[in-house]
N, C-alpha and C. Protein backbone atom coordinates (compact mmCIF):
# COMPACT_ATOMS: atom_id res chain seq x y z
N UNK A 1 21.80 17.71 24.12
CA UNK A 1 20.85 17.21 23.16
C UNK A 1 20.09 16.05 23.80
N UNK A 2 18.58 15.87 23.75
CA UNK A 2 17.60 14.83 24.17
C UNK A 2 17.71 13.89 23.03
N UNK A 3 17.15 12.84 23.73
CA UNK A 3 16.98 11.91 22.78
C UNK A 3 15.78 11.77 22.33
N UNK A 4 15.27 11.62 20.89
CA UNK A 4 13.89 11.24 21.14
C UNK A 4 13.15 10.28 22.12
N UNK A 5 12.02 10.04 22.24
CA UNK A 5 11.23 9.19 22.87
C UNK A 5 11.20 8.47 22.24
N UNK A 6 10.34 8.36 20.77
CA UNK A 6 10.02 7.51 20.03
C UNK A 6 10.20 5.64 19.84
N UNK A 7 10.13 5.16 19.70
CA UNK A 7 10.18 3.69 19.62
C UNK A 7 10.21 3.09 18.17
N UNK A 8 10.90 2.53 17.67
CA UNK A 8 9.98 1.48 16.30
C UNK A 8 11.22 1.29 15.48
N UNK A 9 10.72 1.08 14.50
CA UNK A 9 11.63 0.52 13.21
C UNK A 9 11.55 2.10 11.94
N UNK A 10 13.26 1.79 11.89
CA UNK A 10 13.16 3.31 10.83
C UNK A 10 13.45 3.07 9.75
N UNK A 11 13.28 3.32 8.80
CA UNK A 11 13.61 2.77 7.40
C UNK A 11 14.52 3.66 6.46
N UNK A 12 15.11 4.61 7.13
CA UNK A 12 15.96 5.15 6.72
C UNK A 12 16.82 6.19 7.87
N UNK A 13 18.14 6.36 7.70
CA UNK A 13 18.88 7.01 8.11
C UNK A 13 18.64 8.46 8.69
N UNK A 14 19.56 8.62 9.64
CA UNK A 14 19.12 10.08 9.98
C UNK A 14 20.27 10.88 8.86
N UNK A 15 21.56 10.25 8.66
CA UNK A 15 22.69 10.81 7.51
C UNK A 15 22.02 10.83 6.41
N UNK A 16 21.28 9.63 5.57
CA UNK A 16 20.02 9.77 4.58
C UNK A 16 19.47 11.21 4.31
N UNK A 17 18.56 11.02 5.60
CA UNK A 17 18.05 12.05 5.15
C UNK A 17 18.20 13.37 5.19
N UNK A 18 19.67 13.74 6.07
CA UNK A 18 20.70 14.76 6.04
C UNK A 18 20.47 14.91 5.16
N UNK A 19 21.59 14.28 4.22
CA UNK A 19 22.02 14.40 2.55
C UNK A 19 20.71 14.82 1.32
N UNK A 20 19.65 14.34 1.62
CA UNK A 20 18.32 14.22 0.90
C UNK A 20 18.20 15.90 1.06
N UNK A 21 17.80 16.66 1.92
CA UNK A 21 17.53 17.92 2.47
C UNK A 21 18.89 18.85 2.20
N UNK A 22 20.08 17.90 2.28
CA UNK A 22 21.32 19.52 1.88
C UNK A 22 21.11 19.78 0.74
N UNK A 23 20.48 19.69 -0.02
CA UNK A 23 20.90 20.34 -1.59
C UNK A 23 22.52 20.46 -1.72
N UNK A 24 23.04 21.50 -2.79
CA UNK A 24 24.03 21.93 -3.43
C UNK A 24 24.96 22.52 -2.23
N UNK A 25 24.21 23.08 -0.90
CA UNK A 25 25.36 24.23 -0.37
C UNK A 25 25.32 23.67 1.22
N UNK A 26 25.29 22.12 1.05
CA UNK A 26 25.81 21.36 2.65
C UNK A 26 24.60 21.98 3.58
N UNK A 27 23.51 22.23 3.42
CA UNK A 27 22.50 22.65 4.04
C UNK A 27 22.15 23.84 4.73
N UNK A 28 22.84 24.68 4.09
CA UNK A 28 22.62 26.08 4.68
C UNK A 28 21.38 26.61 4.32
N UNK A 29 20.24 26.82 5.59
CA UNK A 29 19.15 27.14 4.87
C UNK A 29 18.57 26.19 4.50
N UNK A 30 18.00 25.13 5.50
CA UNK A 30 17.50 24.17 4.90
C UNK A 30 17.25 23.26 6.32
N UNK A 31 16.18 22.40 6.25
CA UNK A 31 15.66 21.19 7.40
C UNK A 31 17.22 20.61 7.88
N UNK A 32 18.04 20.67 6.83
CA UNK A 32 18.96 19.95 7.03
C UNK A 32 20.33 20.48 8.12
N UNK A 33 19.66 21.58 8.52
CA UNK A 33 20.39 21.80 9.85
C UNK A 33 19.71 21.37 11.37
N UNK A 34 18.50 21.21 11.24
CA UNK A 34 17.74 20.40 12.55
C UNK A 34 18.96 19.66 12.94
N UNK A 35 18.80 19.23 14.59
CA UNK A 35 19.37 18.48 14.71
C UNK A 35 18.86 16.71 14.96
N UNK A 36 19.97 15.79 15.19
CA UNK A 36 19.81 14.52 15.20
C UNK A 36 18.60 14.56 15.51
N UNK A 37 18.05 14.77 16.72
CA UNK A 37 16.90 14.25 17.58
C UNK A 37 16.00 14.61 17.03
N UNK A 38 15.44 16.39 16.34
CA UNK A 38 14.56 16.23 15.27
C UNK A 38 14.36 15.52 13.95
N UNK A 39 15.71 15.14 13.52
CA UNK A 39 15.28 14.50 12.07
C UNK A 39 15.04 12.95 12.18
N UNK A 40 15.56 12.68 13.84
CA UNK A 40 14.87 11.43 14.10
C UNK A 40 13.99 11.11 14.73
N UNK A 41 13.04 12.02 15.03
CA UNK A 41 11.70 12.34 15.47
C UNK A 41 10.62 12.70 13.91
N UNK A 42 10.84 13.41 13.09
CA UNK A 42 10.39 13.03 11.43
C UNK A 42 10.58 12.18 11.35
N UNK A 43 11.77 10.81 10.94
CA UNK A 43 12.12 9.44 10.42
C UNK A 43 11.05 8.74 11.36
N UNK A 44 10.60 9.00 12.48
CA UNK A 44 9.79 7.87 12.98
C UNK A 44 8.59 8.31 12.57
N UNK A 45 8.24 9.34 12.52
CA UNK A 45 6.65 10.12 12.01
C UNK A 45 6.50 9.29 10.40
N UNK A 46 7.63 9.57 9.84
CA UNK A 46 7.63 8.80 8.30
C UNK A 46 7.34 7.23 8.68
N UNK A 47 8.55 6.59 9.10
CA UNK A 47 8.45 5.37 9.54
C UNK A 47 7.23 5.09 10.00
N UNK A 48 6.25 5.37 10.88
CA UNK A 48 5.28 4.56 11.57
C UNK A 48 3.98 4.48 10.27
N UNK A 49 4.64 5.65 9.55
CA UNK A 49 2.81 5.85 8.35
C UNK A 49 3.15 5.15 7.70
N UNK A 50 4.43 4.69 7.07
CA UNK A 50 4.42 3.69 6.17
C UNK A 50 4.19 2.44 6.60
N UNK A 51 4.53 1.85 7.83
CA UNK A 51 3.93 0.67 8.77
C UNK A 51 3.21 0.50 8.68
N UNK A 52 2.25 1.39 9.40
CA UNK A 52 0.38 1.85 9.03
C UNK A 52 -0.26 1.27 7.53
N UNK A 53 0.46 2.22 6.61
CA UNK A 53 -0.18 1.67 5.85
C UNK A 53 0.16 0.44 4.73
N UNK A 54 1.59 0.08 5.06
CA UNK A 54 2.18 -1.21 4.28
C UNK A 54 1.28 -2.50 5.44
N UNK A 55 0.79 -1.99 6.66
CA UNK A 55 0.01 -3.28 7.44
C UNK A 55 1.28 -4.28 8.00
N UNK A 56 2.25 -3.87 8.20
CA UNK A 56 3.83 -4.58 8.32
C UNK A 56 4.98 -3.95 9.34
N UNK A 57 5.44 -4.22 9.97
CA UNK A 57 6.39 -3.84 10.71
C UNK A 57 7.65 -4.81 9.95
N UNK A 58 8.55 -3.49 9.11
CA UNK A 58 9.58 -4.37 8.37
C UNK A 58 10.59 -4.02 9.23
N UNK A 59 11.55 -5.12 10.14
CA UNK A 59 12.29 -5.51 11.26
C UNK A 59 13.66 -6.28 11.02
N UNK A 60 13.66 -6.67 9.74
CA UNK A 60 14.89 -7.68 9.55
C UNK A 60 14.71 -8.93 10.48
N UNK A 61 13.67 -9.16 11.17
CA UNK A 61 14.02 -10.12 12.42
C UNK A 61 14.09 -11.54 11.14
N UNK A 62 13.17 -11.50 10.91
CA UNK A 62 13.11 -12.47 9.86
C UNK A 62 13.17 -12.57 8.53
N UNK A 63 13.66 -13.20 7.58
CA UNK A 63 13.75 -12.83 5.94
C UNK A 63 12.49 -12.63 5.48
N UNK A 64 11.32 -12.79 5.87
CA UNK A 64 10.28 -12.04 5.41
C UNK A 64 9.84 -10.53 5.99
N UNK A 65 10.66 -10.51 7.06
CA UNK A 65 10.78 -9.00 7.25
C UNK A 65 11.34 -7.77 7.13
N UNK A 66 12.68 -8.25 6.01
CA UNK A 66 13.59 -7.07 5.53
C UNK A 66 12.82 -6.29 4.11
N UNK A 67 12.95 -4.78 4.79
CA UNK A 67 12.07 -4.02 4.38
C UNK A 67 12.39 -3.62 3.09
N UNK A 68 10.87 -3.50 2.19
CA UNK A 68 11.53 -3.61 0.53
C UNK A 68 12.14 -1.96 0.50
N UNK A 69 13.08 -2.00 -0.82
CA UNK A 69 14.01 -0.70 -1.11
C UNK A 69 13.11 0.22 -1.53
N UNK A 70 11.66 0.01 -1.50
CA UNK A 70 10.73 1.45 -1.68
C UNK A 70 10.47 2.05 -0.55
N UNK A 71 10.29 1.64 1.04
CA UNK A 71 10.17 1.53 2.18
C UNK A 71 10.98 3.37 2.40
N UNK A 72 12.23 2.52 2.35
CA UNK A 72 13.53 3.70 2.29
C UNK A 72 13.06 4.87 1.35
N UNK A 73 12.81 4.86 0.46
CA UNK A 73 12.19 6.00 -0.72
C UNK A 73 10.99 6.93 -0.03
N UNK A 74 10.24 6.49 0.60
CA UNK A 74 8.79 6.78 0.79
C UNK A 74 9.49 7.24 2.23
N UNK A 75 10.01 6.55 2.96
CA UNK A 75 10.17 7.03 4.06
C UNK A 75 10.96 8.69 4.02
N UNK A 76 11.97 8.69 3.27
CA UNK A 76 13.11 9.99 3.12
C UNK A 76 11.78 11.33 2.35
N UNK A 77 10.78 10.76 1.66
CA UNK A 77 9.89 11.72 1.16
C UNK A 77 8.87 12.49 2.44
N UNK A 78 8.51 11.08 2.92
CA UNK A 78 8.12 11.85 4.34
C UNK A 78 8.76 12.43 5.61
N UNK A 79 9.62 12.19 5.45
CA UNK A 79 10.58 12.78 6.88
C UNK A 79 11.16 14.19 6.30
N UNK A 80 11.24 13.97 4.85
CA UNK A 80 11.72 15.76 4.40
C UNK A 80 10.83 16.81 4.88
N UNK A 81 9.11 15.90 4.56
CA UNK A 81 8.04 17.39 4.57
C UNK A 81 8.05 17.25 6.66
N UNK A 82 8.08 16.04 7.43
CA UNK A 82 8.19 16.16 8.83
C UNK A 82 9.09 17.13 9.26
N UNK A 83 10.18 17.21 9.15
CA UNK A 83 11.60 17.60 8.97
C UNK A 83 10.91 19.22 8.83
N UNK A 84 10.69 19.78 7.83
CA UNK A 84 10.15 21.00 7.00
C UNK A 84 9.61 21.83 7.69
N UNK A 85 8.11 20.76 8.25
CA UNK A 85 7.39 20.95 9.00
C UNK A 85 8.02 21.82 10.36
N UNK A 86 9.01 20.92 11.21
CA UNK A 86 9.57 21.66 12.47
C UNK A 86 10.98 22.94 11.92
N UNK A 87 11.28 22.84 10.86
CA UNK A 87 12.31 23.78 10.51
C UNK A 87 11.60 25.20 10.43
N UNK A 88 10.34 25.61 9.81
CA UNK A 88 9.36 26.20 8.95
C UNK A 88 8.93 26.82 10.65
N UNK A 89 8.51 26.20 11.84
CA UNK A 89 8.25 26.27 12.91
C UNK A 89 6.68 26.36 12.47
N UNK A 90 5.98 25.40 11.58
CA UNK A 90 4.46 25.42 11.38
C UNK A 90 3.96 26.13 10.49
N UNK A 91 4.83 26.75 9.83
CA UNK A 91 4.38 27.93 8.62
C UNK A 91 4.14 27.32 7.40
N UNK A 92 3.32 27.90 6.72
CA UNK A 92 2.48 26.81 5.70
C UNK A 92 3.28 26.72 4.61
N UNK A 93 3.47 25.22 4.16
CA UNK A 93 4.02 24.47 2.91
C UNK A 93 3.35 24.61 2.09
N UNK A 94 3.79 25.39 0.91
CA UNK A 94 2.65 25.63 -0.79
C UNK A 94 2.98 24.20 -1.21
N UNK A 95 1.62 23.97 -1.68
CA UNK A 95 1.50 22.96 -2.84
C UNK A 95 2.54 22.78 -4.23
N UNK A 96 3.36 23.94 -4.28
CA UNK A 96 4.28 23.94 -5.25
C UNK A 96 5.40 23.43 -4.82
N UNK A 97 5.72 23.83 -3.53
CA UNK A 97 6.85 23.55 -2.83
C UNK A 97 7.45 21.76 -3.25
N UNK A 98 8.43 21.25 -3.56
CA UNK A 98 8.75 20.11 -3.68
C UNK A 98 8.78 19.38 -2.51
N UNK A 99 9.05 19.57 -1.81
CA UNK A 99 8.90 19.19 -0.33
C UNK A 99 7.10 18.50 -0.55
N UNK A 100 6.67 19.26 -0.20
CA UNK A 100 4.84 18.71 -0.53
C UNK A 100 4.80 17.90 -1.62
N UNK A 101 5.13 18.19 -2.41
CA UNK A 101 5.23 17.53 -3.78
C UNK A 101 5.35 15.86 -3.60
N UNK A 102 6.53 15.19 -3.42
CA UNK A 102 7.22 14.55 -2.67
C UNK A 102 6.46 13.95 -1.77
N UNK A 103 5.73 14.58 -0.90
CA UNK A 103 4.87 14.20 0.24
C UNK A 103 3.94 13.46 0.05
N UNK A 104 3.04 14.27 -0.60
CA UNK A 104 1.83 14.06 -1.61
C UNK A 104 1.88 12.60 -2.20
N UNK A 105 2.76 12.83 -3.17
CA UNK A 105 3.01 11.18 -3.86
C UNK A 105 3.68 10.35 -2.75
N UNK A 106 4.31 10.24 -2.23
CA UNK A 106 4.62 9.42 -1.37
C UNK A 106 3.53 8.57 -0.64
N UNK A 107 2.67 9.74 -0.40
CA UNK A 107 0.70 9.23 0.76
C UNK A 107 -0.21 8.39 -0.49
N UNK A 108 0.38 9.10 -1.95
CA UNK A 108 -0.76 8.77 -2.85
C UNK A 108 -0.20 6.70 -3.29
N UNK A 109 1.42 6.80 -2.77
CA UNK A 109 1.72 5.02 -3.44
C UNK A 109 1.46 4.67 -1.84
N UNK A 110 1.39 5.22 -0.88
CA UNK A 110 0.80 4.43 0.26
C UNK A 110 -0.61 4.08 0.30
N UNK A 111 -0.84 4.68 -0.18
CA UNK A 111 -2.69 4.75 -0.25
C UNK A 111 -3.22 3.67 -1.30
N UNK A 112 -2.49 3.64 -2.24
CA UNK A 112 -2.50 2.27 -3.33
C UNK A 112 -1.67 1.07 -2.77
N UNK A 113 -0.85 0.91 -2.01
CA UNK A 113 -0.45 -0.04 -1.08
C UNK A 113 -1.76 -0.48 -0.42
N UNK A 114 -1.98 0.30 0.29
CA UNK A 114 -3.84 0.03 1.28
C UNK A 114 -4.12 -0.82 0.52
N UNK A 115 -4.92 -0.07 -0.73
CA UNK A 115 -5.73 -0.33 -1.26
C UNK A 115 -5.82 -2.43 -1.82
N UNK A 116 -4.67 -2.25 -2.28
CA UNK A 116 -3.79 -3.55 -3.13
C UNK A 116 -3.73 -3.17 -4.82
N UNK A 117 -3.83 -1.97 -4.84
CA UNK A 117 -3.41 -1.67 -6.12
C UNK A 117 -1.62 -1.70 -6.70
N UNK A 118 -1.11 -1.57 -5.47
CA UNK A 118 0.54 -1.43 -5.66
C UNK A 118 1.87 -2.78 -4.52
N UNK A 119 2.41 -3.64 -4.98
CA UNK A 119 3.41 -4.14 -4.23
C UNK A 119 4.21 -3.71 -3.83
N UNK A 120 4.48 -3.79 -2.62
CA UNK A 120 5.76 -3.30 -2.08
C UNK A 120 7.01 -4.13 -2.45
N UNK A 121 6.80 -5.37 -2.77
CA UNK A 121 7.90 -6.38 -3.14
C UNK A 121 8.06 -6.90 -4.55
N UNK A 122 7.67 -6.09 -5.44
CA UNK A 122 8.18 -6.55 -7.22
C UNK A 122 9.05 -7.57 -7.07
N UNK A 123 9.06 -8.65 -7.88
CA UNK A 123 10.25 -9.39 -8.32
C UNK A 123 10.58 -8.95 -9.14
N UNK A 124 11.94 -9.66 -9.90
CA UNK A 124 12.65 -9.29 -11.00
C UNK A 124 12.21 -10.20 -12.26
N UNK A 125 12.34 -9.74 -13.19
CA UNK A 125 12.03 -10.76 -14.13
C UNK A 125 12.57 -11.54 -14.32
N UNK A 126 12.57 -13.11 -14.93
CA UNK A 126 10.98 -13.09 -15.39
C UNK A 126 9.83 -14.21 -14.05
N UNK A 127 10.24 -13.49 -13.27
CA UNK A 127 8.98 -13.59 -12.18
C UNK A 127 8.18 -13.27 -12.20
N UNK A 128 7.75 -12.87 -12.89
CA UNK A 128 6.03 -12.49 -12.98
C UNK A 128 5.46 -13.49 -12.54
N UNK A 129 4.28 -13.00 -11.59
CA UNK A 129 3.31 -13.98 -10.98
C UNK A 129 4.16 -14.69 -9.86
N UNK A 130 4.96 -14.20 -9.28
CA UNK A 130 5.82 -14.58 -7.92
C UNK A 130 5.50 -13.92 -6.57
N UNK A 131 5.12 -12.69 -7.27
CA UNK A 131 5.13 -11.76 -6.13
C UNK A 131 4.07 -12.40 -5.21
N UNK A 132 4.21 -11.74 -3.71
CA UNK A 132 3.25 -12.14 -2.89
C UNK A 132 2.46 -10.63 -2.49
N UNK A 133 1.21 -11.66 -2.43
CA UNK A 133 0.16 -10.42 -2.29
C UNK A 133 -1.13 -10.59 -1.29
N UNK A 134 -1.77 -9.56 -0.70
CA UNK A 134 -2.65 -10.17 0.29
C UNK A 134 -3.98 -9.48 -0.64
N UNK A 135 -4.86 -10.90 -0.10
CA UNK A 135 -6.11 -10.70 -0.70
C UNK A 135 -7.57 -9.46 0.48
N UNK A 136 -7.88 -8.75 0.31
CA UNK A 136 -8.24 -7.51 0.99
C UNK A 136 -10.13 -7.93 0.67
N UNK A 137 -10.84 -8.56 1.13
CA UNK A 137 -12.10 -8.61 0.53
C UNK A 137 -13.11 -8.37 2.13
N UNK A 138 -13.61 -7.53 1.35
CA UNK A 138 -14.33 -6.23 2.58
C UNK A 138 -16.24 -6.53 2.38
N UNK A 139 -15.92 -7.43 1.22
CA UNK A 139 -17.71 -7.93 1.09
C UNK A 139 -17.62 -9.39 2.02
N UNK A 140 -18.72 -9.07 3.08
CA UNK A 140 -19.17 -10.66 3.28
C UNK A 140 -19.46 -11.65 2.90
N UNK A 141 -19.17 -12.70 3.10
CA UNK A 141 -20.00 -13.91 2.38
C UNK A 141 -21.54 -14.05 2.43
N UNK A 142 -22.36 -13.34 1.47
CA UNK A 142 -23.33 -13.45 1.22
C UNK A 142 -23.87 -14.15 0.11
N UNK A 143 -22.92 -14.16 -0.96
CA UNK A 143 -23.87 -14.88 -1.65
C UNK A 143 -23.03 -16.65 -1.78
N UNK A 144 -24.31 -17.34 -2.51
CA UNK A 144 -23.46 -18.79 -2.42
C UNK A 144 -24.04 -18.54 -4.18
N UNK A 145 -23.39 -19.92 -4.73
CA UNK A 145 -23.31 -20.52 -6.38
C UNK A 145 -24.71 -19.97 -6.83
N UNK A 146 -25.95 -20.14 -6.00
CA UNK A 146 -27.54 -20.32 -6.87
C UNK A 146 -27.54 -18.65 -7.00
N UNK A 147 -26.78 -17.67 -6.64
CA UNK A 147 -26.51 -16.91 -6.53
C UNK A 147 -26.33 -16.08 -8.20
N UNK A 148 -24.99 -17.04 -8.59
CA UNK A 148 -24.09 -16.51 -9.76
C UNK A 148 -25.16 -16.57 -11.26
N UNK A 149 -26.58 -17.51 -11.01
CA UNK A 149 -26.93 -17.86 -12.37
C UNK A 149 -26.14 -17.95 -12.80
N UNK A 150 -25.27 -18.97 -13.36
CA UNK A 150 -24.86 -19.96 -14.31
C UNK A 150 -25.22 -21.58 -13.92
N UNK A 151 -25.06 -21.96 -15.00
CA UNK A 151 -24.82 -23.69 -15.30
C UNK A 151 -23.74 -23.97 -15.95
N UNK A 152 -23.42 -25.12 -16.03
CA UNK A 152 -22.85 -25.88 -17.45
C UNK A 152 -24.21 -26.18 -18.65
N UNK A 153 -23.94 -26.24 -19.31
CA UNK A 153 -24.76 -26.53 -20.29
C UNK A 153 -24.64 -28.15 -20.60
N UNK A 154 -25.32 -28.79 -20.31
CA UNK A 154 -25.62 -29.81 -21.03
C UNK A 154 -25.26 -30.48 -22.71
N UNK A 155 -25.49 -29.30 -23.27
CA UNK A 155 -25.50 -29.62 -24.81
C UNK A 155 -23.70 -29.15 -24.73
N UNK A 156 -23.26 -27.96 -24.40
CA UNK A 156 -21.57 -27.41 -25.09
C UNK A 156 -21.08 -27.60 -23.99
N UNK A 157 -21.54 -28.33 -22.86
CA UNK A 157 -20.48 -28.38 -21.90
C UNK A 157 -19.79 -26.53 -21.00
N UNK A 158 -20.48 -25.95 -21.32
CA UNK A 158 -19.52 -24.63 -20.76
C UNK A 158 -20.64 -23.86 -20.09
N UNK A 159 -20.16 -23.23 -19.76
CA UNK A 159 -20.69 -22.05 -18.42
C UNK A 159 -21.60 -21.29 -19.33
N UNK A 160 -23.09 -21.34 -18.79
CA UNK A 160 -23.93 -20.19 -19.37
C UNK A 160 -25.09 -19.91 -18.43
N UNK A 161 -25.62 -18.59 -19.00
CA UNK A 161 -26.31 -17.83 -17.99
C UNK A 161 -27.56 -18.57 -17.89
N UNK A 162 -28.16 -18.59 -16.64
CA UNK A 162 -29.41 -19.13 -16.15
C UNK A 162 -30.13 -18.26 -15.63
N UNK A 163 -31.75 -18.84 -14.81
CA UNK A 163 -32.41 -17.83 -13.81
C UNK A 163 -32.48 -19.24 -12.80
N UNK A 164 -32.95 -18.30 -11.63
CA UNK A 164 -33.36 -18.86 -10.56
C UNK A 164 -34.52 -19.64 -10.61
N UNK A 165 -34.48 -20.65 -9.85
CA UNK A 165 -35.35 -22.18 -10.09
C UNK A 165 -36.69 -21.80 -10.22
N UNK A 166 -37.43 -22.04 -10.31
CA UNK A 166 -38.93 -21.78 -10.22
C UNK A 166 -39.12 -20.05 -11.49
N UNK A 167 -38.81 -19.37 -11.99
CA UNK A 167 -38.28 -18.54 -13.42
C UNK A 167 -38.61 -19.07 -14.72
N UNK A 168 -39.04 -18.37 -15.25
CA UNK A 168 -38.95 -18.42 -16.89
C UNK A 168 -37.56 -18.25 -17.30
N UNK A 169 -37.60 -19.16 -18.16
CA UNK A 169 -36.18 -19.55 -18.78
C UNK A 169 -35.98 -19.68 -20.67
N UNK A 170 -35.70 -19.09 -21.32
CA UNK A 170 -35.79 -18.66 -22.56
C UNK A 170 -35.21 -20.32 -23.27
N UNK A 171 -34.73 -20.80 -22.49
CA UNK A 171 -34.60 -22.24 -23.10
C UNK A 171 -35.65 -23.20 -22.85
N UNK A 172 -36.61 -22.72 -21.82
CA UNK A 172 -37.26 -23.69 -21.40
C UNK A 172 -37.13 -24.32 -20.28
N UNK A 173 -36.10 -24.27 -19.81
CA UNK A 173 -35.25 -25.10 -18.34
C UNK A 173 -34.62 -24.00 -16.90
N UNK A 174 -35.30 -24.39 -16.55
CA UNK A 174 -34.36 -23.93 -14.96
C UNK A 174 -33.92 -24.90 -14.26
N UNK A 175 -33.42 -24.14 -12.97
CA UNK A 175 -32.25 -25.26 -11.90
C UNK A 175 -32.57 -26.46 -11.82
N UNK A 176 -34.53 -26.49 -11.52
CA UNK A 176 -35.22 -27.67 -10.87
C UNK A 176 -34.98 -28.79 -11.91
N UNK A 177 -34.98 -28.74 -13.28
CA UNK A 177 -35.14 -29.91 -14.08
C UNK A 177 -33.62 -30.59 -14.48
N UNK A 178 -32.57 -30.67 -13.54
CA UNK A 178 -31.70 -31.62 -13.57
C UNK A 178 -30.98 -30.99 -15.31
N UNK A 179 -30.90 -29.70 -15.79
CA UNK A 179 -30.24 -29.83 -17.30
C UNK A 179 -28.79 -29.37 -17.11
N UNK A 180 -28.45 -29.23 -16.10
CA UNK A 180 -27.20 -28.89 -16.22
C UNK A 180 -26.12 -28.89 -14.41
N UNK A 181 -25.03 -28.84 -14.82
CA UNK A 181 -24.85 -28.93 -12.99
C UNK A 181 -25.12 -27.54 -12.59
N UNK A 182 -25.47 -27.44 -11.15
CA UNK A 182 -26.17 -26.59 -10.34
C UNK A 182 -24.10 -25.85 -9.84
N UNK A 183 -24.37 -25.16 -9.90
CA UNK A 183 -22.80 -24.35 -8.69
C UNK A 183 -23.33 -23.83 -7.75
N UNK A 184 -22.45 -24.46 -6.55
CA UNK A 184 -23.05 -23.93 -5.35
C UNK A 184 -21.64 -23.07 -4.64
C-alpha cells in the first residue's frame, strides 16, 4: 500500500469516515472498502475545499486555530461523494443519490461561509453578539459623507435627508448655508 502524497490539515478521520460510508452491513458494497490511502486522498480533497472556502487553515497550532465541530461534518460529507467518486471508478452520481445530496449541501453552507452569510464558530448562549466575524467589503471607497445626503437638523437635532450644495432644497437650505452639520 502507497501512501498518499498529499499534505495539509484533515478534519476528520480516515475510521470517521469508514464508519460514515459502512451503513448497516460493515461496508460490503460500499466506498467503504477503498483502502486507507484512498479515503485519505478524499479526506484531503474534502479538507483543502473547506480551507478554501472557510479562508483558514484550522491546525490546532493555536487556540484560535482548533477547527470548529462543523469543519468535521462538512468534511465527512465531502470525502463520502470523493470516496464514491473513486469507488464508482467515475461513473455518474444521480442527483438523488444521498451521497450527492450530502455533497451538494455541504458546497451550498460553504458557499454561505464565503459569502459571510454563515459562522463557522456559533457561541452558546447567551452569547449572542460574541461571535467573531470577518467583514468582506468588495466596494471601494468611493464615496465620502457629502455623498450620503443627510444632515442633522438644526431644529430636531436628528438625521435628515438633504441635496447636494448648490440644489434646490424643499426647505430652502442646502450644505452651503451652515443649517446643519455637514458628514463627511
Amino acid at each position: 500500500m502507497t501512501t498518499p502524497v498529499a499534505s495539509g490539515t484533515l478534519y476528520a478521520s480516515v475510521d470517521d469516515l469508514r464508519n460514515v460510508m459502512s451503513g448497516t452491513d460493515s461496508g460490503t458494497g460500499t466506498a467503504a472498502q477503498l483502502t486507507d490511502a484512498q479515503l485519505t486522498l478524499a479526506l484531503y480533497a474534502a479538507s483543502n475545499r473547506v480551507s478554501v472556502y472557510a479562508g483558514n487553515i484550522y491546525d490546532s497550532s493555536v487556540p484560535d486555530a482548533i477547527p470548529p465541530g462543523i469543519l468535521h461534518d462538512i468534511t465527512l460529507d465531502l470525502a463520502c461523494f470523493w470516496a464514491y467518486k473513486s469507488y464508482l471508478k467515475s461513473k455518474e452520481i444521480t442527483a438523488q443519490n444521498p451521497v450527492f445530496i450530502a455533497y451538494r449541501d455541504a458546497m451550498g453552507i460553504l458557499q454561505d461561509v464565503r459569502a459571510g452569510k454563515v459562522l463557522l464558530d456559533p457561541v452558546a448562549a447567551p452569547g449572542i453578539g460574541m461571535e467573531t466575524g470577518t467583514v468582506i467589503n468588495r466596494l471601494p471607497p468611493i464615496f465620502t459623507g457629502r455623498d450620503s445626503n443627510v444632515r442633522v437638523s438644526p431644529v430636531t437635532g436628528v438625521l435628515e435627508s438633504d441635496v447636494p450644495y448648490g440644489q434646490w432644497s424643499p426647505r430652502g437650505m442646502g450644505w452651503g448655508d451652515g443649517a446643519g452639520t455637514l458628514y463627511e
